[in-house]
Protein backbone atom coordinates (compact mmCIF):
# COMPACT_ATOMS: atom_id res chain seq x y z
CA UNK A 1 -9.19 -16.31 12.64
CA UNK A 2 -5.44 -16.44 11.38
CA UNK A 3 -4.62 -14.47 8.61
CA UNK A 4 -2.33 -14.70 5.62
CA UNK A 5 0.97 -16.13 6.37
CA UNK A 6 4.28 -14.04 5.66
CA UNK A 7 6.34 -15.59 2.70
CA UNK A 8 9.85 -16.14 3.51
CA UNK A 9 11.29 -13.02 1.98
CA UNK A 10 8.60 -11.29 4.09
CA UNK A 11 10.14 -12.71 7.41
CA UNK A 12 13.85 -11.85 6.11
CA UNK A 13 12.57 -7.97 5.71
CA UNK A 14 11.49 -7.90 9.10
CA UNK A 15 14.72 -9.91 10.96
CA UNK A 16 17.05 -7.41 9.40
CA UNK A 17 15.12 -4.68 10.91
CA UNK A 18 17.29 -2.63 13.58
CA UNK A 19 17.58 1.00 14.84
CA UNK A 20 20.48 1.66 12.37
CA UNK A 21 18.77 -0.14 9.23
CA UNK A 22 15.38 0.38 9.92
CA UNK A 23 13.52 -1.68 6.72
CA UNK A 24 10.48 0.58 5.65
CA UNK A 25 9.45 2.21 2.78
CA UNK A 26 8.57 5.96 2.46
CA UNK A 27 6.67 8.35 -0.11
CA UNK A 28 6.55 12.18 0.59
CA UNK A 29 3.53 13.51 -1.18
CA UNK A 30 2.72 17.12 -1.68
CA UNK A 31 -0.11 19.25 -2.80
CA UNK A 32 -0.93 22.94 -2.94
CA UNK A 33 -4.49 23.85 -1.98
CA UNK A 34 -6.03 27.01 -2.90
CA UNK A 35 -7.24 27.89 0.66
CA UNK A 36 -7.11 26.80 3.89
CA UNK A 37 -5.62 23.68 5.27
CA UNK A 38 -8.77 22.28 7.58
CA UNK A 39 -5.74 19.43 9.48
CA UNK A 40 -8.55 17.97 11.82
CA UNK A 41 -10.85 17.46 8.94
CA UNK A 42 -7.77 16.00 7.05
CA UNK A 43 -6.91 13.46 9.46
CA UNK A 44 -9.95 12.39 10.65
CA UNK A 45 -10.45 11.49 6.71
CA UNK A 46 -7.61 9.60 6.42
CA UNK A 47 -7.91 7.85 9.79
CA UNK A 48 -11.71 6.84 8.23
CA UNK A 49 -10.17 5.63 5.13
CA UNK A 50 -6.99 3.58 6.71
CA UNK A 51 -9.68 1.59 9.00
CA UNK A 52 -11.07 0.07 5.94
CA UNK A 53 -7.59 -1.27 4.49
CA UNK A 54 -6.92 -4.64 6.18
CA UNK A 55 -3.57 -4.52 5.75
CA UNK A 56 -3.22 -1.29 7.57
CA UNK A 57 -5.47 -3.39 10.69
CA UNK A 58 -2.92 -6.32 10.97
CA UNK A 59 0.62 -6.72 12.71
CA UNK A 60 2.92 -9.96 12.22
CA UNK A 61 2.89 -12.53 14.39
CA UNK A 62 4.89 -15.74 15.36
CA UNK A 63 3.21 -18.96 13.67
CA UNK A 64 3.90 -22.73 15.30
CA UNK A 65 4.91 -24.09 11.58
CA UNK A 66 6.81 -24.14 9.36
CA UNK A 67 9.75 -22.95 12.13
CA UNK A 68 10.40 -19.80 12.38
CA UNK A 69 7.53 -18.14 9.78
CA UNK A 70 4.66 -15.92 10.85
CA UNK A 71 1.14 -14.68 10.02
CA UNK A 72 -0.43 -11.24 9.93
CA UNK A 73 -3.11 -11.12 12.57
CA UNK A 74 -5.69 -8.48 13.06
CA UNK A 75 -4.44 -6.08 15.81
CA UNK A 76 -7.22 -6.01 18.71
CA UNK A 77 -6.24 -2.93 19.89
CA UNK A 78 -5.84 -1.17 16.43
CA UNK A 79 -6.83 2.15 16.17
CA UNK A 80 -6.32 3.79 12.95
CA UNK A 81 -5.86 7.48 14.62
CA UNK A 82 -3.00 6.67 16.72
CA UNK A 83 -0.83 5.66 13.33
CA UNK A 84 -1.59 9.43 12.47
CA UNK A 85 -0.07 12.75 13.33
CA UNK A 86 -0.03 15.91 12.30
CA UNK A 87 2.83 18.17 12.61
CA UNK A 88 2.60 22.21 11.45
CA UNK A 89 6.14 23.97 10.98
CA UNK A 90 6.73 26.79 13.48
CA UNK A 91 9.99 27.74 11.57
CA UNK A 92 10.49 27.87 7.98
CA UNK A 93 14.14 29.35 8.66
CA UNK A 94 16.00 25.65 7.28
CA UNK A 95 16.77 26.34 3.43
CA UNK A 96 14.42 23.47 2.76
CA UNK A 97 11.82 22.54 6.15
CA UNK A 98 10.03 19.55 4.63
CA UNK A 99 12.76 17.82 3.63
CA UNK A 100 14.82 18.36 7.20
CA UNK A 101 11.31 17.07 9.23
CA UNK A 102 10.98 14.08 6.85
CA UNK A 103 14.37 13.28 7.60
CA UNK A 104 14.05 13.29 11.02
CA UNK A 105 11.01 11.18 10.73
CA UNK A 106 12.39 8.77 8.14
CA UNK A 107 15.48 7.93 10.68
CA UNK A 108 12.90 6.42 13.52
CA UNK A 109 11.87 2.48 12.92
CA UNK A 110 8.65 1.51 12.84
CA UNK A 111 7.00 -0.25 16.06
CA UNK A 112 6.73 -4.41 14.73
CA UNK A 113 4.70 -5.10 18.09
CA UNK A 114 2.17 -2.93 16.09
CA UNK A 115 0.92 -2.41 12.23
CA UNK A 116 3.60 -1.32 10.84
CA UNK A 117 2.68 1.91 9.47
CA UNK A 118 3.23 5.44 10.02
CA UNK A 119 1.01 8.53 8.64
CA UNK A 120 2.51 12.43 9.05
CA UNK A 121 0.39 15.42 7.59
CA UNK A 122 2.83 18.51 7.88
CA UNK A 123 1.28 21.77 7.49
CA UNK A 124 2.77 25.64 7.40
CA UNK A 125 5.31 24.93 4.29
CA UNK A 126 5.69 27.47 2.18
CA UNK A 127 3.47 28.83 -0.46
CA UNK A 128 0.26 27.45 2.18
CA UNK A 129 1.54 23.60 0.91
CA UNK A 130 0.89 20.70 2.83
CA UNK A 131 2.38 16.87 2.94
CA UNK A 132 1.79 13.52 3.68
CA UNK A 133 4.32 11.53 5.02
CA UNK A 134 3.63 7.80 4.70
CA UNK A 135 6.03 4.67 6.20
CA UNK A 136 5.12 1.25 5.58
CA UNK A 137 7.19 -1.64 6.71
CA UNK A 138 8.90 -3.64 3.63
CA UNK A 139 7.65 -6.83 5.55
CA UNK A 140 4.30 -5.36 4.92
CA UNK A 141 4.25 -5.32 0.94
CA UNK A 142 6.55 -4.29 -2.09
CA UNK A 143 6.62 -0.80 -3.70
CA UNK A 144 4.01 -2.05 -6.13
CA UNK A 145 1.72 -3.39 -3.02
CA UNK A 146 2.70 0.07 -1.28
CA UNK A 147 0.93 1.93 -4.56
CA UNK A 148 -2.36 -0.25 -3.49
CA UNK A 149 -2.14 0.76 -0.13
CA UNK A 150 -1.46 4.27 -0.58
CA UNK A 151 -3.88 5.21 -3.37
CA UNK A 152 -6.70 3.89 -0.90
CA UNK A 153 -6.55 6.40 1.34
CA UNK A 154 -6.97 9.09 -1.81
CA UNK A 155 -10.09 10.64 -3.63
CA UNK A 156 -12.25 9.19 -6.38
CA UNK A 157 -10.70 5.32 -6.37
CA UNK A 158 -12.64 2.25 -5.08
CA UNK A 159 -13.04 1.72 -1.23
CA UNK A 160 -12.66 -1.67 0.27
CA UNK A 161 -15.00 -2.86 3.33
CA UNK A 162 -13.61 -3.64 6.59
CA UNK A 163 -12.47 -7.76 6.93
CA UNK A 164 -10.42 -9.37 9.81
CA UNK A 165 -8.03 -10.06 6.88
CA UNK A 166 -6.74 -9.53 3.61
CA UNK A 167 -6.53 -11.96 0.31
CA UNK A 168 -8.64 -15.03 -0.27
CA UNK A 169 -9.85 -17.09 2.83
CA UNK A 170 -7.50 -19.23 4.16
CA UNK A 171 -7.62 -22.95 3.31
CA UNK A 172 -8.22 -25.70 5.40
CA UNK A 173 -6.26 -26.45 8.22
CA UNK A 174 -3.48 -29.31 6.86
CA UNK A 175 -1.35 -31.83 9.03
CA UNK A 176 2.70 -31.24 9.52
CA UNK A 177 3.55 -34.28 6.90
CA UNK A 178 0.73 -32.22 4.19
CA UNK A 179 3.17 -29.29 4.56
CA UNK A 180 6.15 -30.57 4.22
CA UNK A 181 5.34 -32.81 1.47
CA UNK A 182 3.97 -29.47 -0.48
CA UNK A 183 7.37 -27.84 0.65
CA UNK A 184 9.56 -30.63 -0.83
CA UNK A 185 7.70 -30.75 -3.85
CA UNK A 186 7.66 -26.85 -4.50
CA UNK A 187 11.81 -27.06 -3.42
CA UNK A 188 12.71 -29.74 -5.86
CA UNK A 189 10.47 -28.33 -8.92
CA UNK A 190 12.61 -25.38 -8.12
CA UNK A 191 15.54 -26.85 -7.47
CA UNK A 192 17.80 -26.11 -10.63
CA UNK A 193 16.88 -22.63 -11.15
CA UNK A 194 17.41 -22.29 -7.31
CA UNK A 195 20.85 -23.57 -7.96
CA UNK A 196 21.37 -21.09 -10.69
CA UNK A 197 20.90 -18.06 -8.80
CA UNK A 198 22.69 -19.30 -5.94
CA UNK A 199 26.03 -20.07 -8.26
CA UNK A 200 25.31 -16.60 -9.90
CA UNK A 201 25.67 -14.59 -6.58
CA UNK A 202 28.78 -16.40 -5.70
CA UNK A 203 30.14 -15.75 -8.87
CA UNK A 204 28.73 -11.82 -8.21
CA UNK A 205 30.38 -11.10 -4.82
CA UNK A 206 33.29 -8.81 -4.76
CA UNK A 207 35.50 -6.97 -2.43
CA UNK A 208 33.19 -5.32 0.43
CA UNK A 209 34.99 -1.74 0.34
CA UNK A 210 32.40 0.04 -1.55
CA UNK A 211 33.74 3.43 -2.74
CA UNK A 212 30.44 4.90 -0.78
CA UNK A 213 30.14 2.66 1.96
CA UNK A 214 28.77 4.31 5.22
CA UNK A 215 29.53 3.17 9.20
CA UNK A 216 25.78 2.41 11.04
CA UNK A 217 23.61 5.75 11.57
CA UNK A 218 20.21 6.49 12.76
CA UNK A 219 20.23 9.32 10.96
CA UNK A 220 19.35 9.84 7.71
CA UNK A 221 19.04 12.89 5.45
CA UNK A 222 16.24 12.79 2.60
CA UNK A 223 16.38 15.13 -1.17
CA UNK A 224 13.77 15.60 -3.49
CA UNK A 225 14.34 16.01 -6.99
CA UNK A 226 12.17 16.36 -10.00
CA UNK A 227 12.71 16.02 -13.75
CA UNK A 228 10.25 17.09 -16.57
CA UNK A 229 9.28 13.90 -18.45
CA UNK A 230 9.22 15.99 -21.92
CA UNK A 231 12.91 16.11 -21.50
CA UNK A 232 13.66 12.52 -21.11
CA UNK A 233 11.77 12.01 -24.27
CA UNK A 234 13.83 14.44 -26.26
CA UNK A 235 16.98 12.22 -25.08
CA UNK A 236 15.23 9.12 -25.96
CA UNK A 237 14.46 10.15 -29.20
CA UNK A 238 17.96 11.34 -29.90
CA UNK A 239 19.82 8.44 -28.04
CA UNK A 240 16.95 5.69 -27.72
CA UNK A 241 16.82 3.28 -24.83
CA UNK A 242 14.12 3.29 -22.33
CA UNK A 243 12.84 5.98 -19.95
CA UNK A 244 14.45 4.31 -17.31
CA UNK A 245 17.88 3.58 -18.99
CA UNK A 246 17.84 7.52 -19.35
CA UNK A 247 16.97 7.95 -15.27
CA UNK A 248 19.77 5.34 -14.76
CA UNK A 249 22.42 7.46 -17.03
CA UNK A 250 21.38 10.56 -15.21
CA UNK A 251 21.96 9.37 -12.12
CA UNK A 252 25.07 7.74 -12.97
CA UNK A 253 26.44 11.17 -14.24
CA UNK A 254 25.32 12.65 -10.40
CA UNK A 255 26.73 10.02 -8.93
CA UNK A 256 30.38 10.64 -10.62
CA UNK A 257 30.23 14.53 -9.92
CA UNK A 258 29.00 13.74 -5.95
CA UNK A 259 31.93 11.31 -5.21
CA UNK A 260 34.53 13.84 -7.51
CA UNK A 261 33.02 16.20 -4.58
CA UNK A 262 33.97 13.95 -1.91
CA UNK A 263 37.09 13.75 -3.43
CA UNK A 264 37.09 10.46 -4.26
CA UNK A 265 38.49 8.81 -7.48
CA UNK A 266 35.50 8.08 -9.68
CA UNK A 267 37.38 7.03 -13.43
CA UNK A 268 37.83 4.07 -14.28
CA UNK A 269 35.01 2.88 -11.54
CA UNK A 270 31.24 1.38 -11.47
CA UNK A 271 29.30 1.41 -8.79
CA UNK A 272 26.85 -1.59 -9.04
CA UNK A 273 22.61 -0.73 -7.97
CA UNK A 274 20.71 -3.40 -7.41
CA UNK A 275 17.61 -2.63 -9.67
CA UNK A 276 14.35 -4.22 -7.81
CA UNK A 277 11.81 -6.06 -10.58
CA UNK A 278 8.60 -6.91 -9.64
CA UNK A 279 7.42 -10.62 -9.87
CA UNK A 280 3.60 -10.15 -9.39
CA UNK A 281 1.00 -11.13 -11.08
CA UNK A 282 -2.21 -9.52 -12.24
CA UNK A 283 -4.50 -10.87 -10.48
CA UNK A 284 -6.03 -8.78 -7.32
CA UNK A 285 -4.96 -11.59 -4.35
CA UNK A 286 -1.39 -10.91 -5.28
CA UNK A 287 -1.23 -7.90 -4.03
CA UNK A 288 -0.41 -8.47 -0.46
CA UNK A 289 3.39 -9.73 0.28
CA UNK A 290 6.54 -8.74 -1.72
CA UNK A 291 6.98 -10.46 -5.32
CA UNK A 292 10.48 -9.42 -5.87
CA UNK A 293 13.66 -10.02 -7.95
CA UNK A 294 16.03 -7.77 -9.36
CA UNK A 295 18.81 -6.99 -11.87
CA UNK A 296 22.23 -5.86 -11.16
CA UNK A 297 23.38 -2.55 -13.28
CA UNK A 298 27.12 -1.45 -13.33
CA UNK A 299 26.53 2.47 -13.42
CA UNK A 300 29.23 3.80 -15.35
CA UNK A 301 30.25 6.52 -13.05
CA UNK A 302 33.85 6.86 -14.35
CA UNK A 303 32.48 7.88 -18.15
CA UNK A 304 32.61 11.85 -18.03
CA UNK A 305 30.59 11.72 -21.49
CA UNK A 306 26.99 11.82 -20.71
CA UNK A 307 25.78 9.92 -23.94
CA UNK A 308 28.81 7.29 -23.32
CA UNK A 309 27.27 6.83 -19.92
CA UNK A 310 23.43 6.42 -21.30
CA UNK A 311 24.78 3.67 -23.93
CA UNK A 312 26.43 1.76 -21.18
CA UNK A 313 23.68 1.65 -18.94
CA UNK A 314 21.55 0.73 -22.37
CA UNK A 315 23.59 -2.13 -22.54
CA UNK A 316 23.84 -3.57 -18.98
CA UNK A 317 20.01 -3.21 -19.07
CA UNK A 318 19.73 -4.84 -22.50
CA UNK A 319 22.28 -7.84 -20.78
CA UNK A 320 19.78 -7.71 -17.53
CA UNK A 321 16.44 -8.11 -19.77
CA UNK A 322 18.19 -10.51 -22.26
CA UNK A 323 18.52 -12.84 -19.25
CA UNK A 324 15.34 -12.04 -17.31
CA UNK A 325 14.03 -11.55 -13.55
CA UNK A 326 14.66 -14.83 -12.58
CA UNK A 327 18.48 -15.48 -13.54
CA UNK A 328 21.75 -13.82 -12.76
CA UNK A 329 22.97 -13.08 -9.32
CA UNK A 330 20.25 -9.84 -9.23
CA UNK A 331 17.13 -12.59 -8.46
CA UNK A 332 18.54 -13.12 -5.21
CA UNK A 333 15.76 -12.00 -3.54
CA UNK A 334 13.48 -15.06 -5.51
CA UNK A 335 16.66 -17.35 -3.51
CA UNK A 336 15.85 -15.43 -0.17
CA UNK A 337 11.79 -16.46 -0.98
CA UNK A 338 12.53 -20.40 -0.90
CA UNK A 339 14.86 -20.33 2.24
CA UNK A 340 12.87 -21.65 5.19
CA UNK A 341 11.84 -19.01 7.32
CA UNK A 342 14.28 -20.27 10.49
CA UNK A 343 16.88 -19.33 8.05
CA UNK A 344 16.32 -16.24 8.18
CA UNK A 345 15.51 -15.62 11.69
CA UNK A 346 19.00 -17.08 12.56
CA UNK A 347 20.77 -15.53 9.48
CA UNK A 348 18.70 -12.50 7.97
CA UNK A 349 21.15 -9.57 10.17
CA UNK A 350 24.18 -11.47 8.60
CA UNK A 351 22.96 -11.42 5.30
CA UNK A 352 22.29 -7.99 5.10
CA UNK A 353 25.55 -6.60 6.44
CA UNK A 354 27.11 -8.45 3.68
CA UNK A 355 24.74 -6.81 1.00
CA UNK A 356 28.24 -4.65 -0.13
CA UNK A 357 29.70 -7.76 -1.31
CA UNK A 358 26.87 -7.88 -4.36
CA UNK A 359 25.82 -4.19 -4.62
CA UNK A 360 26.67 -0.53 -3.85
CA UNK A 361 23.56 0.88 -3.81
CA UNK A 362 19.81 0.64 -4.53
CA UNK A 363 17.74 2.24 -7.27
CA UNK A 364 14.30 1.57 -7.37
CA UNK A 365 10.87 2.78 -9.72
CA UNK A 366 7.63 2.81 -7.97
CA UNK A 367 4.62 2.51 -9.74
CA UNK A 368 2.38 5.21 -9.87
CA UNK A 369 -1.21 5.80 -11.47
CA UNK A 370 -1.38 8.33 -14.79
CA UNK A 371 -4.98 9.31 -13.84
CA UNK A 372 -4.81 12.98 -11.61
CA UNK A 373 -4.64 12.32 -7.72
CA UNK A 374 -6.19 14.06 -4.97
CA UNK A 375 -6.84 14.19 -1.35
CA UNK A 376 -10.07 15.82 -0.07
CA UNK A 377 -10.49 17.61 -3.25
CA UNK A 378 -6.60 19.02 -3.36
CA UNK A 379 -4.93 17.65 -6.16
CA UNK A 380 -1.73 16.06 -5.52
CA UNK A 381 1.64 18.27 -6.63
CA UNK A 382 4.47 15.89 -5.81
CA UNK A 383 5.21 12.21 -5.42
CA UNK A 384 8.97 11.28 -3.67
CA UNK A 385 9.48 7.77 -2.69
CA UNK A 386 12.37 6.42 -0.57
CA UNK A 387 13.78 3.08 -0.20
CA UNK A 388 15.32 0.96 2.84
CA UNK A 389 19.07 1.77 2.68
CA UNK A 390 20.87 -1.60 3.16
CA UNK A 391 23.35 -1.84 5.99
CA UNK A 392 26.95 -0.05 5.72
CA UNK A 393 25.61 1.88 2.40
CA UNK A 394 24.98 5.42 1.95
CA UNK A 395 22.73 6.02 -0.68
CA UNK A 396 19.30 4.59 -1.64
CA UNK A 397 17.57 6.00 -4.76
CA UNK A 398 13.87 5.47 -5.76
CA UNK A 399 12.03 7.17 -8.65
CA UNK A 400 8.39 7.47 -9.18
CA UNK A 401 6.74 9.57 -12.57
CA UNK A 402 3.65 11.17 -11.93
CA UNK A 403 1.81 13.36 -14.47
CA UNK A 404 4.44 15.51 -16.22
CA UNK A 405 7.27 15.01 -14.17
CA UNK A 406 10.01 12.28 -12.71
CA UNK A 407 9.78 12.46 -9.39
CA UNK A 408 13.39 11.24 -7.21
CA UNK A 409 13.60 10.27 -3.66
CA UNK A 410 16.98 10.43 -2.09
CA UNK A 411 17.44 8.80 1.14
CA UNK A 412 21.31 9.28 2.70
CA UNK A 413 23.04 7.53 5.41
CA UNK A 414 23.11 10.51 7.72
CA UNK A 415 26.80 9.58 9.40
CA UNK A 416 28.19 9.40 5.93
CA UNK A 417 26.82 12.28 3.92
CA UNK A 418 26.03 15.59 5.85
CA UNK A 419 24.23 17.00 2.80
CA UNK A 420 22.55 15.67 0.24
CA UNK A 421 22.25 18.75 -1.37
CA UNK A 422 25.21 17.96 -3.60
CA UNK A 423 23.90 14.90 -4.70
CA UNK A 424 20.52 16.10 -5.67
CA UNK A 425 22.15 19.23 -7.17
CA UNK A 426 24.43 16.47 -9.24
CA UNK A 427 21.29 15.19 -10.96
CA UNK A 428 20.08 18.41 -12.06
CA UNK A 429 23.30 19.17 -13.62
CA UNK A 430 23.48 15.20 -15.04
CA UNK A 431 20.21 16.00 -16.55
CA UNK A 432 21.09 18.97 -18.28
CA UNK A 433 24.27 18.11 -19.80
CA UNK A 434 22.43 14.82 -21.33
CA UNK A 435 19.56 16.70 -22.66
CA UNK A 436 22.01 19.60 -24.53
CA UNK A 437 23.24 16.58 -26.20
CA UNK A 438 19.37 16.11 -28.12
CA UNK A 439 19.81 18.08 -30.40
């Protein structure tokens, strides 16, 4: 039996998919056991736990209509153990192994003949630590939808049972002229806020020389960075503004000192993220798919003051919600949803090499459960998520908080930046000069 059909910002995430922008996801998780690391016992567990996701059990497939779209179908040949490997470091001599492996492993695309997943558990770090490395295919689900996936494969949270698919049954079989009357109906109820976002994005595009713009690489270098959440407190309270608008300022101030390093000009200059919003609802069938829209943020990276930078991003965000998700030239991923999927199939590689004319980079929050995580009774130390970098960019940014800490993901373009060491060292720095000003 077919399965759930891809929406059309679904098929665009997997046409722009090439060796040099390969368009998954990533989380590095960490935990630190208090004995031995049993690996067999690990991944037969999580190979047990990844057959009952259906999502994990299906691969995309071409459908016969609407043109051009596709459905998920279950994967006769899926078997959840050969999506799983386990790697154990032989050298710890790199100044940080984990994060070289995971970069190596990042830079590789997923299969799309297959489920597009990928599951690493590296052993031998240091201090007897172990990590999961997870890909998932942003075709597959959004970060939110990622969160679902991942957390089933965890301690203590509820298990689904096996089913040829996911989401509610699918409905009853309707003629071409049914589907293309729904179509036109659903285009023309849209039609004027459609228009609005497409006359916003015109209006958005700019000159396509980013000031960190990167040639096409299958290499990519990854940094982890983590901030105590007690901190960005203290600066809300002395500066207000969100916990987020704080992140933002933070990494605007990293951003500044890591293209000073490059020695590039950074006064006077922005350098615009696209800031991903989720669309999705409550409700449990919504969680397959990507619900997306976003905001666009001018990050003040020629403002040497670290509070001057925090109220600027304040107010760009404050613009951004004023307006909402589903305005402005940021929603252009809700215009990329209600393009026929042919359109994309034709255009989607076009499209995303011009992604510099609208945005420099990406920064991105992934949602991630308060309540204390564990695999196989080890409780979970670190969460570091990573997001696609868009074609001729450099930098991608995502930021998950978990427990008492911010967690930061950095994900380089590896022809354009060598290390990201100065980068991540740049948000430490950031960080501390903003919090000396809470006072």
């Amino acid at each position: 039996m077919p399965g759930p059909q891809l929406s059309a910002l679904d098929v665009a995430f997997l046409c722009m998919e090439s060796e040099t922008t390969p368009m998954h996801m990533g989380a590095v998780v960490t935990f630190r056991p208090h004995g031995q690391v049993h690996a067999r016992k690990l991944t037969a567990l999580l190979a047990e736990r990844a057959a009952l996701l259906p999502k994990l059990r299906q691969r995309p497939r071409t459908a016969l209509f609407p043109p051009g779209a596709a459905i998920w179908a279950e994967d006769p040949d899926f078997v959840a153990s050969e999506h799983i490997s386990h790697h154990h470091l032989s050298s710890l001599y790199e100044p940080d192994p984990l994060s070289a492996y995971a970069s190596r492993w990042m830079g590789r695309p997923l299969d799309t003949g297959k489920p597009l997943w990928d599951l690493h558990l590296v052993t031998g770090l240091p201090d007897g630590e172990f990590a999961l490395l997870l890909k998932l295919h942003h075709a597959l689900t959004d970060g939110a939808g990622a969160y679902a996936v991942a957390v089933g494969l965890l301690d203590g949270l509820p298990r689904v049972t096996k089913r040829t698919h996911s989401g509610a049954e699918p409905p009853a079989p309707r003629s071409p002229v049914d589907a293309v009357k729904e179509v036109l109906g659903t285009t023309l109820a849209q039609a004027g806020e459609t228009a609005g976002i497409a006359s916003s994005v015109v209006r958005a595009t700019r000159s396509p020389l980013s000031p960190i713009s990167a040639p096409p690489s299958t290499e990519r270098r990854l940094g982890f960075v983590r901030l105590d959440t007690g901190e960005i407190r203290r600066i809300r309270r002395a500066h207000g503004g969100t916990a987020n608008d704080v992140v933002l300022a933070i990494l605007s101030g990293a951003l500044r000192e890591w293209m000073i390093n490059r020695g590039q000009r950074a006064d006077d200059r922005t350098l615009r993220a696209l800031i991903p919003v989720s669309v999705r609802g409550r409700s449990a069938e919504q969680l397959g798919g990507n619900k997306l829209s976003g905001y666009l943020c001018e990050l003040p990276v020629g403002l040497d003051d670290p509070v001057d930078r925090l109220l600027a991003v304040q107010r760009e965000m404050s613009r951004n919600k004023a307006a909402g998700p589903a305005r402005g030239a940021g929603a252009f991923p809700l215009l990329a949803d209600r393009m026929p999927p042919m359109l994309h199939r034709l255009g989607s590689k076009a499209a995303g090499l011009a992604a510099p004319l609208l945005f420099d980079l990406v920064v991105t929050t992934v949602p991630v459960p308060p309540n204390r995580l564990s695999l196989d009774g080890t409780k979970i130390e670190g969460v570091y998520p990573f997001v696609p970098l868009a074609p001729r960019q450099a930098i991608g940014i995502a930021v998950a908080t978990y427990r008492d800490s911010v967690h930061i993901g950095l994900q380089a373009n590896g022809a354009a930046v060598s290390d990201v060491g100065s980068l991540r060292d740049g948000v430490l720095k950031s960080a501390a000069r903003l919090l000396d000003t809470a006072h």
